[in-house]
Protein backbone atom coordinates (compact mmCIF):
# COMPACT_ATOMS: atom_id res chain seq x y z
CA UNK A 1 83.82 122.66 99.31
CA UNK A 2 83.36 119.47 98.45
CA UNK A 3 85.27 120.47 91.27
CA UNK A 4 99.79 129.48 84.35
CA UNK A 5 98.13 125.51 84.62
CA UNK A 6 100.17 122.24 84.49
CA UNK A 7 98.35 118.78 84.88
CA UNK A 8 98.87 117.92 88.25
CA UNK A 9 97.93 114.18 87.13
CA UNK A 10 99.46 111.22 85.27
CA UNK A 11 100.81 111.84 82.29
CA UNK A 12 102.55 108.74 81.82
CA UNK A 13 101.69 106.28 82.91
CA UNK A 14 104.41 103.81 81.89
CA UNK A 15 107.63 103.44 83.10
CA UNK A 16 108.24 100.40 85.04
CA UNK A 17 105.06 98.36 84.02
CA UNK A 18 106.07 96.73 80.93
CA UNK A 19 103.31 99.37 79.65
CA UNK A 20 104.04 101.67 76.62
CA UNK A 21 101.82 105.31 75.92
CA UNK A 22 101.92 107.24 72.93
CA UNK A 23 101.72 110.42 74.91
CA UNK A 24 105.06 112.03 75.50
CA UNK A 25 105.77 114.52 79.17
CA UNK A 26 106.73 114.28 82.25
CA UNK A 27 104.93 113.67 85.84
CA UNK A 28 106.07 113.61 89.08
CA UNK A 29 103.98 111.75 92.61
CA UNK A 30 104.92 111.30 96.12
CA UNK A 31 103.11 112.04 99.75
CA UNK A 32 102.73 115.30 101.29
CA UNK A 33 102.83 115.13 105.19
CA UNK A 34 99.81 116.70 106.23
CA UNK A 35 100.55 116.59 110.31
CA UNK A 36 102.66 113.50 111.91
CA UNK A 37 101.21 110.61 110.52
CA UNK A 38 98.72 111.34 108.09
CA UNK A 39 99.34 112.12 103.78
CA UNK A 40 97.84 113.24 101.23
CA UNK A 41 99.17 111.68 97.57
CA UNK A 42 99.23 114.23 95.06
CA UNK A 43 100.08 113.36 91.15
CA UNK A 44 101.25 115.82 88.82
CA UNK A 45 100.94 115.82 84.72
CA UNK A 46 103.22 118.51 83.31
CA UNK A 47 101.14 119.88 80.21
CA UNK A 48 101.53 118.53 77.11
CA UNK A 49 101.50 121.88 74.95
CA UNK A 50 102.99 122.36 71.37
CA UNK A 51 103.03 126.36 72.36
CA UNK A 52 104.43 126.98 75.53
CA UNK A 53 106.34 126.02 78.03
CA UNK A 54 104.90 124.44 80.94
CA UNK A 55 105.85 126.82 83.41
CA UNK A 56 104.30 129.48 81.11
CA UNK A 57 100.89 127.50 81.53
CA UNK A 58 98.55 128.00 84.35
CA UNK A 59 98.54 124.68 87.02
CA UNK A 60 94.92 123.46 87.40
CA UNK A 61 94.65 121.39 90.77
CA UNK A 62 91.80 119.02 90.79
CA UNK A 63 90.14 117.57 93.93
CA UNK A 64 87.82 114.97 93.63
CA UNK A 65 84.62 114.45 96.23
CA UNK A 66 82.28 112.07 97.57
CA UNK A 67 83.54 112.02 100.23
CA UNK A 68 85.69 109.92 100.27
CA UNK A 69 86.21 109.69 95.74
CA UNK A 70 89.33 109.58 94.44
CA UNK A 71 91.28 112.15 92.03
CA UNK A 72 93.58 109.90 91.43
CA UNK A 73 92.10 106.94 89.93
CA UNK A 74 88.15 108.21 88.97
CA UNK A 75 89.54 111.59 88.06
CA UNK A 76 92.14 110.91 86.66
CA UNK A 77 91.36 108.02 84.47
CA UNK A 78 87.61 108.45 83.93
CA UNK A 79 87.62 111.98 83.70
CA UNK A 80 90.07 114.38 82.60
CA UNK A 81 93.75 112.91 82.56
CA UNK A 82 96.21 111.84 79.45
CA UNK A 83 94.76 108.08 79.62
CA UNK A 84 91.44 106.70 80.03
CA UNK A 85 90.77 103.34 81.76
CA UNK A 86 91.99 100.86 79.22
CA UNK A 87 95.31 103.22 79.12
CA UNK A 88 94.23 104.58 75.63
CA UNK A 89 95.08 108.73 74.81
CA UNK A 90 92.08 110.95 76.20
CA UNK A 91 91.40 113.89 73.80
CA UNK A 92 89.93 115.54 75.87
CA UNK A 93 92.34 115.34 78.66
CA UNK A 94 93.09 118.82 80.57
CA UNK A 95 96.65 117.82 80.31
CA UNK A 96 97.03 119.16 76.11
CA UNK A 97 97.87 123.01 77.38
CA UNK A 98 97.13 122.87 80.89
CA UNK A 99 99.40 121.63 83.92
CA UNK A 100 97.35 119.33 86.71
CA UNK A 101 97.92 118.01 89.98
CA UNK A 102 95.46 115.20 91.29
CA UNK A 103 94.45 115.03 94.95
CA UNK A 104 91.73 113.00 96.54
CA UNK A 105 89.87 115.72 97.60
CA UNK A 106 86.85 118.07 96.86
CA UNK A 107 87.05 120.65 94.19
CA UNK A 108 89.35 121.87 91.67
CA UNK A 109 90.95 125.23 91.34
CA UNK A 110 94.06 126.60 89.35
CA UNK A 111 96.94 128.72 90.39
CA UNK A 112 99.67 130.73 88.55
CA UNK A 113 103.29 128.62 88.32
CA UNK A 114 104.81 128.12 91.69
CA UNK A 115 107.20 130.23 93.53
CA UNK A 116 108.91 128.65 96.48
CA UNK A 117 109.46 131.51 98.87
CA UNK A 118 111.34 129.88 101.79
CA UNK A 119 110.93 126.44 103.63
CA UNK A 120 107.55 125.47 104.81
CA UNK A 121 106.09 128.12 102.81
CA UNK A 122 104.57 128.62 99.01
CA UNK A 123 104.46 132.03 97.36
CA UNK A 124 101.65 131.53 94.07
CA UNK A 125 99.59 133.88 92.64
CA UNK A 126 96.27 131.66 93.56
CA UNK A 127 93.85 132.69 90.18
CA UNK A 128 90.15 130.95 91.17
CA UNK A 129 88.76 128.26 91.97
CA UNK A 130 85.83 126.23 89.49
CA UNK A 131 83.19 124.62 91.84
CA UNK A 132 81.57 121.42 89.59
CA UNK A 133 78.80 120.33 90.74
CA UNK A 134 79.25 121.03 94.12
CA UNK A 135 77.85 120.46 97.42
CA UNK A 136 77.60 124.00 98.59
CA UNK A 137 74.16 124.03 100.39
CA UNK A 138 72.88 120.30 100.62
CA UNK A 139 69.49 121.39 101.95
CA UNK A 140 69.04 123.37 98.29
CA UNK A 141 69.87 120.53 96.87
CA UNK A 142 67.75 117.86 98.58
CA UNK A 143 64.22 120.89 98.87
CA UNK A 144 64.58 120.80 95.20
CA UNK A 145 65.01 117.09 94.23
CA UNK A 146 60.71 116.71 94.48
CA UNK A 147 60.42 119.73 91.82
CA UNK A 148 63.41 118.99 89.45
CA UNK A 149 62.00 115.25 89.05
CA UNK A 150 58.66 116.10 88.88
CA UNK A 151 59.38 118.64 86.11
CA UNK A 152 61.25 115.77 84.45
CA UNK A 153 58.54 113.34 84.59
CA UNK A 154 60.13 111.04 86.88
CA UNK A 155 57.33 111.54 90.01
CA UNK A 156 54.06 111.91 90.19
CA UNK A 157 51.60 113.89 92.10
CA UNK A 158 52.35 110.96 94.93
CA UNK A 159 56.06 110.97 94.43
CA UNK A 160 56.38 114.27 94.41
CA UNK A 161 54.17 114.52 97.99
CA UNK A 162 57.00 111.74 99.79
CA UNK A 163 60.15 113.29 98.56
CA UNK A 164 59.26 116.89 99.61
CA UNK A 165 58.33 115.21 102.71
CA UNK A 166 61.45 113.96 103.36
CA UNK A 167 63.43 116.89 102.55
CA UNK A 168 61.64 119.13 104.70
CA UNK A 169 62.87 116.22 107.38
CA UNK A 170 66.36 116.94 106.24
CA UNK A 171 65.57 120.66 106.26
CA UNK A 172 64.06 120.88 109.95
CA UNK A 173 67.49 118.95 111.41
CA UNK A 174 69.52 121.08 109.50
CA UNK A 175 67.98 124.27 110.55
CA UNK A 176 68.53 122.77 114.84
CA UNK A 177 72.10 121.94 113.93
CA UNK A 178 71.81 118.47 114.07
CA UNK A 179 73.83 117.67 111.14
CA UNK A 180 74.64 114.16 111.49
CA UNK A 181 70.90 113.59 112.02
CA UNK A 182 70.22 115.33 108.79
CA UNK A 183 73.02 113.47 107.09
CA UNK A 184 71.35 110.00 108.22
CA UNK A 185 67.98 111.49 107.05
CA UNK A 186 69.50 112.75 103.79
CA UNK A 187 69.69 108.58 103.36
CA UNK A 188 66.14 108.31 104.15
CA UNK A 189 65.25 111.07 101.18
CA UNK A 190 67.24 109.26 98.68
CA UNK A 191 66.06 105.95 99.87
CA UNK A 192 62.50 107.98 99.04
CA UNK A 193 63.44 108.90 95.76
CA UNK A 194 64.50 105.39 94.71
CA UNK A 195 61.49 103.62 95.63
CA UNK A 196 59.19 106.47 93.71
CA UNK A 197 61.52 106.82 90.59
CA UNK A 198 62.33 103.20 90.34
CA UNK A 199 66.28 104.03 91.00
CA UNK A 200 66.89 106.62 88.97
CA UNK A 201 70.76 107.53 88.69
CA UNK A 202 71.33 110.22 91.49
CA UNK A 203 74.58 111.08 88.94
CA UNK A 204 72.62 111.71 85.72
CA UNK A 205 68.70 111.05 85.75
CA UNK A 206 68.66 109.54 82.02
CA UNK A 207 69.76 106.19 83.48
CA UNK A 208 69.04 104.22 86.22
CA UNK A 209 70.37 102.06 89.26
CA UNK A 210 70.01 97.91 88.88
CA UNK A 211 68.03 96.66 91.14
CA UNK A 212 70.96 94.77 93.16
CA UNK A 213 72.80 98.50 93.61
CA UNK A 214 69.40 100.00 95.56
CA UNK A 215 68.99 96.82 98.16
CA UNK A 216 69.77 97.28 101.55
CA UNK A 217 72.07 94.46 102.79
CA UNK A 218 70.69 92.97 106.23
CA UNK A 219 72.10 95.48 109.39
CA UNK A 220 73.68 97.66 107.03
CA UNK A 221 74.02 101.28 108.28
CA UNK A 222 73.24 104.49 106.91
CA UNK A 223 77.14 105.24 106.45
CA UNK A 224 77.48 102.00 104.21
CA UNK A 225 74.35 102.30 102.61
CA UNK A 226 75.41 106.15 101.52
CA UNK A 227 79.05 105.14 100.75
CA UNK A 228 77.26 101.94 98.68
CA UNK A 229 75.58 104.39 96.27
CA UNK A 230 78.22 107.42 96.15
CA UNK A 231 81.28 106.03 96.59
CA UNK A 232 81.31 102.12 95.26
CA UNK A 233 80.41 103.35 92.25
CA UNK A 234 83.70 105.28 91.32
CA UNK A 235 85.22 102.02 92.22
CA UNK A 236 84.02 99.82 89.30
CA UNK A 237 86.33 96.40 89.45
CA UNK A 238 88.77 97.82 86.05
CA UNK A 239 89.37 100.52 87.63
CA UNK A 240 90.66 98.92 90.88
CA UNK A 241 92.21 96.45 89.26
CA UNK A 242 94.27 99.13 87.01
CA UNK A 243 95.15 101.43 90.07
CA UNK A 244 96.01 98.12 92.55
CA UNK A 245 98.03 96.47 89.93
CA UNK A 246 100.02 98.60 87.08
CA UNK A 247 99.85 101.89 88.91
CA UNK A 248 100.69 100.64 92.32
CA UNK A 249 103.80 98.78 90.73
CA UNK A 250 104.25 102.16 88.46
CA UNK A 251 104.02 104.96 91.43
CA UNK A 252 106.53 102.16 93.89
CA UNK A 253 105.47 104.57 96.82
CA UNK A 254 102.44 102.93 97.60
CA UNK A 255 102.50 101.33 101.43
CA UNK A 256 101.93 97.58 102.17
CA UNK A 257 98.98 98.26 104.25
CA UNK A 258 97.22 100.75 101.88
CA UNK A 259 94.67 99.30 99.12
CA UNK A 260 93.58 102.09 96.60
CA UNK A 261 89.80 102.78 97.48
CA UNK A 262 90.09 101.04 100.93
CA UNK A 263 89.71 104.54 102.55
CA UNK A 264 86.45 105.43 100.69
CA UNK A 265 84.49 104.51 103.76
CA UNK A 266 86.44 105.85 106.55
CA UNK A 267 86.37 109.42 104.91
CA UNK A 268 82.79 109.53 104.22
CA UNK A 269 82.49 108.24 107.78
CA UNK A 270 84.42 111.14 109.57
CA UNK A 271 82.60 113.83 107.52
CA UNK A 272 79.50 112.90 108.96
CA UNK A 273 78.85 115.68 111.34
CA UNK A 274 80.30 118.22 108.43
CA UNK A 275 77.90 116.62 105.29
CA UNK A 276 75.35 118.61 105.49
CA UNK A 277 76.73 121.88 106.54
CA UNK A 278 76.61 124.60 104.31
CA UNK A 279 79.24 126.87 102.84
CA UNK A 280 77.67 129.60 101.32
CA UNK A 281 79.68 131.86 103.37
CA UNK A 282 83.04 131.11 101.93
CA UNK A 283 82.12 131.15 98.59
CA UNK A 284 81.17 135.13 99.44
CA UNK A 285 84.90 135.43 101.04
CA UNK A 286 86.19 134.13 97.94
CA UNK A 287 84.71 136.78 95.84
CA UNK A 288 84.92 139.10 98.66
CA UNK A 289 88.71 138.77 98.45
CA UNK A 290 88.74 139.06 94.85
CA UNK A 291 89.44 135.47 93.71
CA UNK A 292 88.27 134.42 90.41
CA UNK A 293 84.63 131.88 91.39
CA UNK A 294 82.96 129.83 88.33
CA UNK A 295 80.20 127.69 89.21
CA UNK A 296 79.59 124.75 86.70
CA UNK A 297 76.90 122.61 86.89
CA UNK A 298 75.51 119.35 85.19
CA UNK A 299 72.01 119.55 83.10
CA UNK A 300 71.17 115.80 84.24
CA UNK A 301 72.71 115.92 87.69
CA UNK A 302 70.28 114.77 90.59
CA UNK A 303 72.21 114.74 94.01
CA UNK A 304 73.38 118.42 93.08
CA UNK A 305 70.54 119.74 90.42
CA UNK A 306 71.19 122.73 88.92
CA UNK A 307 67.62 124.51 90.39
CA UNK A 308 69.14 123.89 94.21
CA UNK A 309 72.60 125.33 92.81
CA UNK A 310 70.62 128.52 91.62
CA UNK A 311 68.58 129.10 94.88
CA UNK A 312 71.95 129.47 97.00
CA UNK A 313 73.84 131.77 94.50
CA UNK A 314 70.79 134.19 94.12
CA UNK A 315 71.14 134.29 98.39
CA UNK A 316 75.19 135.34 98.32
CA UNK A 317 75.81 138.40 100.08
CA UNK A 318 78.59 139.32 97.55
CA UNK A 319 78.45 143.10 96.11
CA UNK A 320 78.35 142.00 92.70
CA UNK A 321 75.36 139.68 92.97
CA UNK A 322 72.88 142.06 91.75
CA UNK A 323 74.84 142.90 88.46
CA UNK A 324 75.29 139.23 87.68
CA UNK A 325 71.42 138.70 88.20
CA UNK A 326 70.91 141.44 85.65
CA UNK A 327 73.04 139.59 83.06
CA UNK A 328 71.32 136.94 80.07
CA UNK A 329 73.28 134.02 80.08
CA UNK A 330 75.04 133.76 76.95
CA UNK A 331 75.14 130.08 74.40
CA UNK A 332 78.05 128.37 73.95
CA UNK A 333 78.91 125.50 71.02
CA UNK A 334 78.73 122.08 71.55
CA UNK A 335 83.18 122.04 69.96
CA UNK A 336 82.29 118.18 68.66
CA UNK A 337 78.32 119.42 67.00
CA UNK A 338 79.64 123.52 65.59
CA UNK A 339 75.92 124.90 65.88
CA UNK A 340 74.70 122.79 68.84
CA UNK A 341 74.17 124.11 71.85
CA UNK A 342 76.20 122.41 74.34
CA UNK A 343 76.40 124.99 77.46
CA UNK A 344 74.95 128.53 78.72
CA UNK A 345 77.07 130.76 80.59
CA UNK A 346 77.48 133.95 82.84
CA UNK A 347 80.21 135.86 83.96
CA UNK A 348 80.14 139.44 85.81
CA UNK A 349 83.86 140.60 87.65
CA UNK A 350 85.49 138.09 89.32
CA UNK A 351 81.91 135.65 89.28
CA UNK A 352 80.79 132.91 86.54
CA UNK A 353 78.12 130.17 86.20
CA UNK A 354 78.07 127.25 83.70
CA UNK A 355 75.32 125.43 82.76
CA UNK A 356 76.43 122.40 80.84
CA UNK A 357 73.44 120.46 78.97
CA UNK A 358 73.34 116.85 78.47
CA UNK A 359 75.70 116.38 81.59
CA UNK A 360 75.52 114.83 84.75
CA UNK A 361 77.22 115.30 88.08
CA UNK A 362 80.59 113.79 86.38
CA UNK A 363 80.98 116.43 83.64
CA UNK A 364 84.53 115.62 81.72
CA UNK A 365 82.65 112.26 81.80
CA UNK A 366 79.64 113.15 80.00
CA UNK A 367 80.57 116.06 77.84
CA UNK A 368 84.37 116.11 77.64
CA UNK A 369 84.73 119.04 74.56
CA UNK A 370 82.65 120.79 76.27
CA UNK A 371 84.31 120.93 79.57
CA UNK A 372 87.40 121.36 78.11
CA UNK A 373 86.33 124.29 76.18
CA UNK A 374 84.93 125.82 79.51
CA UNK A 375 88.43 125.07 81.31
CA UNK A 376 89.94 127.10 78.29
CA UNK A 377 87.91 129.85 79.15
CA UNK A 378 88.24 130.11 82.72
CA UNK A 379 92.16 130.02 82.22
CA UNK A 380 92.02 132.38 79.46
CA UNK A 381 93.60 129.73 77.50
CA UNK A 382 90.82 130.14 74.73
């Protein structure tokens, strides 16, 4: 799925790099071996909370996506940990009552305080899991890029005739199981949409890609041209700089051979034949099992609009569905405007769906109250 809690993060990010931080906690990093030879680098914040303990506090564990994006450094830094990118205090950071562990991985979900049962194995009471902006069906998401930009004023009749075109290209491979065809045409449809929008922002449709950003570079291949536009730009040159100079000499773990965002690529690149797969079917043996789903999702957000995020729920085979449907979606307060709307939201059993206005695909980004406040009611920390 490529979005009781302690921040599984960096909470300071000091120490040993002549750095100082007005936040005060603890953290923790290393490698966990994943088989013989490969590792996964996980960061944890310990929460910052003036009213529990943190192993009273629920442990929120966020994986970042892309493929191939980074919880450690975009996550952490641009989105929800103690520090932004210039190293200043976040207040919106998920650390201030929650736990969090960073991963470079795909979604984020939260778990009751760990219980080490016996070697190799983890007892936890495993609460939900919050799905932001997620690539659950792709085709969903790419049939209903024509309508959601047309209804936004950003194609015309003419547009809208090209990009429906191309999806329904996408759409026939991925109905013959020919998913690394349909990721490589999935390129083609955004190429599409760039040349009739004049590059809008696939990430939030109020702005829009430079020129330099949308040109092909001579022989370049789908793979680069795809990790180019989703990828690269959780990369920006601070933010590499930051997490290849202080926090490299900070963490002291960090092999010779290994350049933060070096791997970008080579992710993206082995997920080819799994992009465009869909994974309806374990979001129904979530709920199924009884585990606590939210859906969140980005007003502004192209590559995953809210409209294709919508058609796949209404299609989930889970027994609840048809009470949820029933429901009207309930406002929510903007916390930084008190009687602006800032979110809508539903929630039936062990099922919930956010819509968050005035966001893009990067929500914490965007509207950080806001997704704090829906964090705190998730947890049950509100």
């Amino acid at each position: 799925m490529r979005g009781a809690y302690t921040l599984l993060f960096l909470l300071a990010i000091i120490v040993n790099t002549g750095l100082s931080s007005p936040l005060t906690g603890k953290e923790a990093w290393n490698y966990v071996t994943v088989r013989d030879g490969d590792h996964m680098f996980w960061w944890l914040y310990y929460a910052d909370s003036q009213t529990a303990e943190y192993k009273d506090l629920p442990l929120v564990m966020w994986l970042q996506g892309g493929p191939g994006g980074s919880g450690s450094g975009f996550g952490n830094f641009e989105e929800i940990g103690p520090l932004n990118r210039d190293l200043e205090p976040r207040d919106t950071s998920w650390v201030r009552g929650l736990h969090l562990r960073v991963l470079n991985k795909l979604c984020f979900c939260w778990i009751s305080p760990l219980e080490l049962k016996s070697v190799g194995t983890v007892k936890c009471n495993f609460a939900g899991v919050a799905l932001g902006d997620s690539w659950i069906s792709p085709v969903d998401s790419v049939m209903t890029w024509g309508p959601y930009l047309y209804t936004t004023s950003l194609l015309d009749d003419y547009g809208l005739t090209d990009v429906n075109s191309a999806a329904e290209a996408v759409k026939k491979a991925v109905e013959q199981q020919q998913f690394e065809k349909a990721t490589e045409l999935w390129a083609v449809a955004e190429t599409v949409v760039e040349q009739n929008t004049n590059g809008v922002n696939f990430y939030n449709i109020l702005t829009q890609e430079p020129d330099e950003k949308r040109r092909s570079a001579a022989g370049e291949d789908f793979i680069s041209l795809q990790t180019r536009r989703h990828v690269r730009p959780l990369h920006s040159l601070s933010l590499s700089e930051l997490m290849n100079g202080p926090i490299r000499k900070k963490l002291g773990i960090i092999p010779q051979n290994v350049t933060w965002g070096g791997q970008a690529e080579g992710v993206f690149s082995n997920m080819v034949g799994d992009f465009m797969r869909p994974v309806v079917d374990v979001v129904d043996q979530l709920l199924k099992a009884g585990v606590n789903v939210t859906i969140y999702n980005g007003q502004l957000d192209l590559i995953v609009d809210t409209m294709g995020q919508e058609l796949w729920v209404k299609r989930l085979k889970w027994e609840g569905l048809p009470g949820f449907n029933k429901l009207r979606w309930t406002p929510l307060n903007n916390p930084s405007y008190p009687g602006i709307t800032g979110a809508f939201y539903k929630t039936y059993k062990n099922f919930a769906f956010y819509w968050i206005l005035k966001a893009g695909h990067m929500i914490p980004s965007d509207q950080g109250p806001m997704a704090l406040q829906m964090m705190k009611m998730i947890t049950q920390q509100d």
